[in-house]
N, C-alpha and C. Protein backbone atom coordinates (compact mmCIF):
# COMPACT_ATOMS: atom_id res chain seq x y z
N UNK A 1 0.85 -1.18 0.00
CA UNK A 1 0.00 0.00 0.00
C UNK A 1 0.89 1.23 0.00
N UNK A 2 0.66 2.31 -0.70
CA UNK A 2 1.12 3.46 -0.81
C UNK A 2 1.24 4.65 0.30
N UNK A 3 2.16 4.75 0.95
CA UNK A 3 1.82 6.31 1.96
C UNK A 3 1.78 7.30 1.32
N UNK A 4 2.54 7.21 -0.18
CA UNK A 4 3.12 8.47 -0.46
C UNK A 4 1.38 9.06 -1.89
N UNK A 5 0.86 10.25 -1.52
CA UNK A 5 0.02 10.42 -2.35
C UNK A 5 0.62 11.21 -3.70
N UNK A 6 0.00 10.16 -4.55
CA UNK A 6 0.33 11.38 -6.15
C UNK A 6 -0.88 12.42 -6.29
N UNK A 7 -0.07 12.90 -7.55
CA UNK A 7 -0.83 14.04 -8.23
C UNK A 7 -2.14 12.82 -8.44
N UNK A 8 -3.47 13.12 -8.17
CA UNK A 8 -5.17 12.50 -8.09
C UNK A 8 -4.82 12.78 -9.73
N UNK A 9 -4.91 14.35 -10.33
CA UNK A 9 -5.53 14.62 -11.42
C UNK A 9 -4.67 13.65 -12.48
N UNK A 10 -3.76 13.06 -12.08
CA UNK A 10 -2.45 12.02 -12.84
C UNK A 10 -3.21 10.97 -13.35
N UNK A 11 -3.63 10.15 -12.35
CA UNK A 11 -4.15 9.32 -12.26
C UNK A 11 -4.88 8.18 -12.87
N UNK A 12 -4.88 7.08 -13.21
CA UNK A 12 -6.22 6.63 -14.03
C UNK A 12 -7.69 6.13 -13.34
N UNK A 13 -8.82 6.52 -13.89
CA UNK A 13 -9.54 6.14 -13.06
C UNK A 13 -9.49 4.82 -11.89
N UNK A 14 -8.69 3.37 -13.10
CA UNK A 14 -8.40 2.38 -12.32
C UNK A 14 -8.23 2.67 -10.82
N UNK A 15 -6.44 3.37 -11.05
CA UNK A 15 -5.53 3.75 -10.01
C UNK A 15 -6.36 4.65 -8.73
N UNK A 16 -7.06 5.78 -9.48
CA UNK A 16 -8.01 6.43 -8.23
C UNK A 16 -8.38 5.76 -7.46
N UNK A 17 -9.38 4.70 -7.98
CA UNK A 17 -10.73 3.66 -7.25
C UNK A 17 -9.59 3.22 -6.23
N UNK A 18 -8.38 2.16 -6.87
CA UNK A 18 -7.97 1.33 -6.14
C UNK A 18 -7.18 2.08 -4.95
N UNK A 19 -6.46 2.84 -5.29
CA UNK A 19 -5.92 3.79 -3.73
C UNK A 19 -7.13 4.31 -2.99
N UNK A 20 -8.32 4.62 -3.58
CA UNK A 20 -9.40 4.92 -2.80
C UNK A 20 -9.73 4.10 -1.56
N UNK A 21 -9.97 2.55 -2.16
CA UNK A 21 -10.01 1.44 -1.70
C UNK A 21 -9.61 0.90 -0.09
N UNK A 22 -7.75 1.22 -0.77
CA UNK A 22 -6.90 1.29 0.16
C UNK A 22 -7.02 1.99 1.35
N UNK A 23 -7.52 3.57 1.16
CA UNK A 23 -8.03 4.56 2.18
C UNK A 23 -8.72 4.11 2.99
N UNK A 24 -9.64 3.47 2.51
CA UNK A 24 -11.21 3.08 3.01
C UNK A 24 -10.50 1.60 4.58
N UNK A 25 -9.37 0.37 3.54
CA UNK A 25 -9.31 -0.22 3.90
C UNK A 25 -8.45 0.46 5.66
N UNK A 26 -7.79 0.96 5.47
CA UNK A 26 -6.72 1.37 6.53
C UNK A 26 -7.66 2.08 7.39
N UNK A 27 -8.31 2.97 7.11
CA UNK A 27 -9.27 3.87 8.04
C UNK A 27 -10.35 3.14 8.96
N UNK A 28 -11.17 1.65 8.02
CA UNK A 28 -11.65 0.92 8.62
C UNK A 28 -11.08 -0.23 9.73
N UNK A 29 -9.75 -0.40 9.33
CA UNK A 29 -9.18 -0.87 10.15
C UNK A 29 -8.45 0.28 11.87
N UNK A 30 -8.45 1.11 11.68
CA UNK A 30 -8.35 1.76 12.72
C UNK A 30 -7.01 1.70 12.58
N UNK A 31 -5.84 1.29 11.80
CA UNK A 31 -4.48 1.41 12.21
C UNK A 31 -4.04 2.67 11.85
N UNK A 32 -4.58 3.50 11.46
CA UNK A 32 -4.20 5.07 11.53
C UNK A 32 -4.33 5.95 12.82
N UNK A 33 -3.60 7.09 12.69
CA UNK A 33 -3.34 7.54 13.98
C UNK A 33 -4.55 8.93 13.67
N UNK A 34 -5.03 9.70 14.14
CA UNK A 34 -5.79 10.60 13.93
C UNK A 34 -5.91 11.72 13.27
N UNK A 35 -4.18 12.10 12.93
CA UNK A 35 -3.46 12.75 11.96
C UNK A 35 -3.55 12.24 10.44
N UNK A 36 -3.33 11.20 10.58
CA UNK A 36 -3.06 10.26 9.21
C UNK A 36 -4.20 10.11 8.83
N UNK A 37 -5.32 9.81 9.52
CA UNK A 37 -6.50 9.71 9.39
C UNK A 37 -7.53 10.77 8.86
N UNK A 38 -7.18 12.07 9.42
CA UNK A 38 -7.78 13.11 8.72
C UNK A 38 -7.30 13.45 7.10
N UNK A 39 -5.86 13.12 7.35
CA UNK A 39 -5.45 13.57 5.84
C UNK A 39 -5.21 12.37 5.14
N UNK A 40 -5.67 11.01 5.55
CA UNK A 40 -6.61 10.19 4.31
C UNK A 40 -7.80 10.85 3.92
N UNK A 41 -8.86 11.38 5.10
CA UNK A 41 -9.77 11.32 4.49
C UNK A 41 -10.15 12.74 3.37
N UNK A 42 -8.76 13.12 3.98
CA UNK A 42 -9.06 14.68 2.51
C UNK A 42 -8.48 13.98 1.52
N UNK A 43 -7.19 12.98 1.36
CA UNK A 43 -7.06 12.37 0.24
C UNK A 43 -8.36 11.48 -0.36
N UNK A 44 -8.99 10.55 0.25
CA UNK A 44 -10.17 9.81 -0.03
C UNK A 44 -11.44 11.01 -0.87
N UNK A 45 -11.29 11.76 -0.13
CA UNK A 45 -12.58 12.73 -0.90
C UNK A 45 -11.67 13.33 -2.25
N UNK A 46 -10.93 13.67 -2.06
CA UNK A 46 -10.11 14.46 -3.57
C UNK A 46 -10.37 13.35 -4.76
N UNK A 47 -10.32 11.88 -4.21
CA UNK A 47 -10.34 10.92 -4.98
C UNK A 47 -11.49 10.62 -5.46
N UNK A 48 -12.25 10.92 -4.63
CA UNK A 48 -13.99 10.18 -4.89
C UNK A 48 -14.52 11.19 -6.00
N UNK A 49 -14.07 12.21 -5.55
CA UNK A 49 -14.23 13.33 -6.69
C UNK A 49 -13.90 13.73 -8.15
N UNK A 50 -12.59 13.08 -8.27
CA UNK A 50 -11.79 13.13 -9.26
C UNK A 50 -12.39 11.56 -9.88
N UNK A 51 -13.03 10.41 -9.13
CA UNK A 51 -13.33 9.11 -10.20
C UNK A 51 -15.07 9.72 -10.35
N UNK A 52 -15.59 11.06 -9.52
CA UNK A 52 -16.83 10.73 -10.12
C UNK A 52 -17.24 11.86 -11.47
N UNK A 53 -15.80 12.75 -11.70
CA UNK A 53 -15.57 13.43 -12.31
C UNK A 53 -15.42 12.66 -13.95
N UNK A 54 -14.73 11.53 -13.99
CA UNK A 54 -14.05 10.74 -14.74
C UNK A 54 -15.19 9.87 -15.09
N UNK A 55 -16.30 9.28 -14.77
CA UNK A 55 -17.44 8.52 -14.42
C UNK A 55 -18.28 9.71 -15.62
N UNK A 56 -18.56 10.89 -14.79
CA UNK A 56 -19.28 12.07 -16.01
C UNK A 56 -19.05 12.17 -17.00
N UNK A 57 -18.07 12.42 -17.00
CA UNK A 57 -17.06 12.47 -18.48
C UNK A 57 -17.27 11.65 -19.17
N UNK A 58 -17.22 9.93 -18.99
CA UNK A 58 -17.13 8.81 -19.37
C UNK A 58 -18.81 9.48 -20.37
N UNK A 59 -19.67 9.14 -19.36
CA UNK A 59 -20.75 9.14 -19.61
C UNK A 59 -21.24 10.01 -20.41
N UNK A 60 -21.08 11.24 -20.41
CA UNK A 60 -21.00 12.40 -21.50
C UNK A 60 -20.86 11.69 -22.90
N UNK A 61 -19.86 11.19 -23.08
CA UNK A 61 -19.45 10.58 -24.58
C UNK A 61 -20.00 9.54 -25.12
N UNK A 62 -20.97 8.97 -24.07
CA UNK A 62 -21.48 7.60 -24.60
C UNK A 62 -22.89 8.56 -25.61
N UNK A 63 -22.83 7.89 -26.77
CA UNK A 63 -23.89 8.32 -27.11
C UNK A 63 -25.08 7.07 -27.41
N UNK A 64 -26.21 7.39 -27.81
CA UNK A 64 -27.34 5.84 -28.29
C UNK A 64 -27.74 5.84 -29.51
N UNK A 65 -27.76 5.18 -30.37
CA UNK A 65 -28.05 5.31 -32.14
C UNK A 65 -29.40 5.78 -31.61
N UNK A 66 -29.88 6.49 -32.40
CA UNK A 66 -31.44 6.90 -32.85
C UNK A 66 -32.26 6.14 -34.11
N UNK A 67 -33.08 5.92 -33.99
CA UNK A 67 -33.66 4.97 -35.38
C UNK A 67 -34.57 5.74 -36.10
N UNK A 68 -34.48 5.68 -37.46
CA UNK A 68 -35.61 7.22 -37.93
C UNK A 68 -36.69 5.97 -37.93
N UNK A 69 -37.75 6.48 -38.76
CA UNK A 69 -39.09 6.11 -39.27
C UNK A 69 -38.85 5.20 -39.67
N UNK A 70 -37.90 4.15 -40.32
CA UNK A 70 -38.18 3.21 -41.12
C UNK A 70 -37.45 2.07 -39.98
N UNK A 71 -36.64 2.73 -39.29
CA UNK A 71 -36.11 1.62 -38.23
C UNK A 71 -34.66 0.88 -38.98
N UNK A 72 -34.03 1.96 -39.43
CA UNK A 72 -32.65 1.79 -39.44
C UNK A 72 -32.09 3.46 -38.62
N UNK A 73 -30.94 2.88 -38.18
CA UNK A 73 -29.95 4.14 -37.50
C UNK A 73 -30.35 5.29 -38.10
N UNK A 74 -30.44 5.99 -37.87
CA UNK A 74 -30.68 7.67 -38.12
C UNK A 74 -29.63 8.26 -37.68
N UNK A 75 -28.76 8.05 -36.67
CA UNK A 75 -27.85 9.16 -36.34
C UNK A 75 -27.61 8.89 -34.47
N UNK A 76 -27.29 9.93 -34.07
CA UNK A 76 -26.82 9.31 -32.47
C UNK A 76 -27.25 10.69 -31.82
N UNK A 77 -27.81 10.42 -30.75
CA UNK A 77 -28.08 11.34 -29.61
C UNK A 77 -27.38 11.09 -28.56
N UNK A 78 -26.80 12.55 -27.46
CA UNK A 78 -26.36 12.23 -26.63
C UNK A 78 -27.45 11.14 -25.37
N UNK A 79 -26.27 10.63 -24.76
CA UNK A 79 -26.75 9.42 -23.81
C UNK A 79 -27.37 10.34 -22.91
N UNK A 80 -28.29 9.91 -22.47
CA UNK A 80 -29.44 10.69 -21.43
C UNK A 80 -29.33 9.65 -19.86
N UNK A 81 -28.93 8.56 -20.06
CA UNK A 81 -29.26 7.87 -18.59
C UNK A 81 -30.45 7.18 -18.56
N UNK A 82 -30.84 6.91 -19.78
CA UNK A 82 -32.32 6.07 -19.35
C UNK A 82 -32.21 4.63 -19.39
């Protein structure tokens, strides 16, 4: 496990989640000291932020074929979430 934190915005989403993970794991375990512990959890939030940032984004670009009238592709609309 990592002590040392990188640049978040570096990152790949992978890498975010999984040091996220890590945060989660150490904090739940209580082997942090109260110091370490606060500044996981500003690292943990910088992170949660930066994969749900990356998650939007993702999602932004997905688009869904549209079908005209006859029921072939027409073209693509952005993805809505439905």
């Amino acid at each position: 496990m990592s002590d040392q934190p990188q640049d978040i915005q570096q990152l790949s989403f992978e890498a975010a989640l999984k040091r996220l993970e890590e945060i989660v794991r150490k904090l739940e375990s209580g082997e942090a000291s109260l110091d370490e512990s606060i500044e996981l959890y500003g690292e943990g939030d910088r992170l949660k932020q930066q994969c749900e940032a990356r998650l939007h984004a993702a999602q932004a670009r997905i688009d869904k074929i549209q079908l005209g009238p006859t029921g072939a592709p027409g073209g693509t609309v952005p993805f809505d979430g439905d």
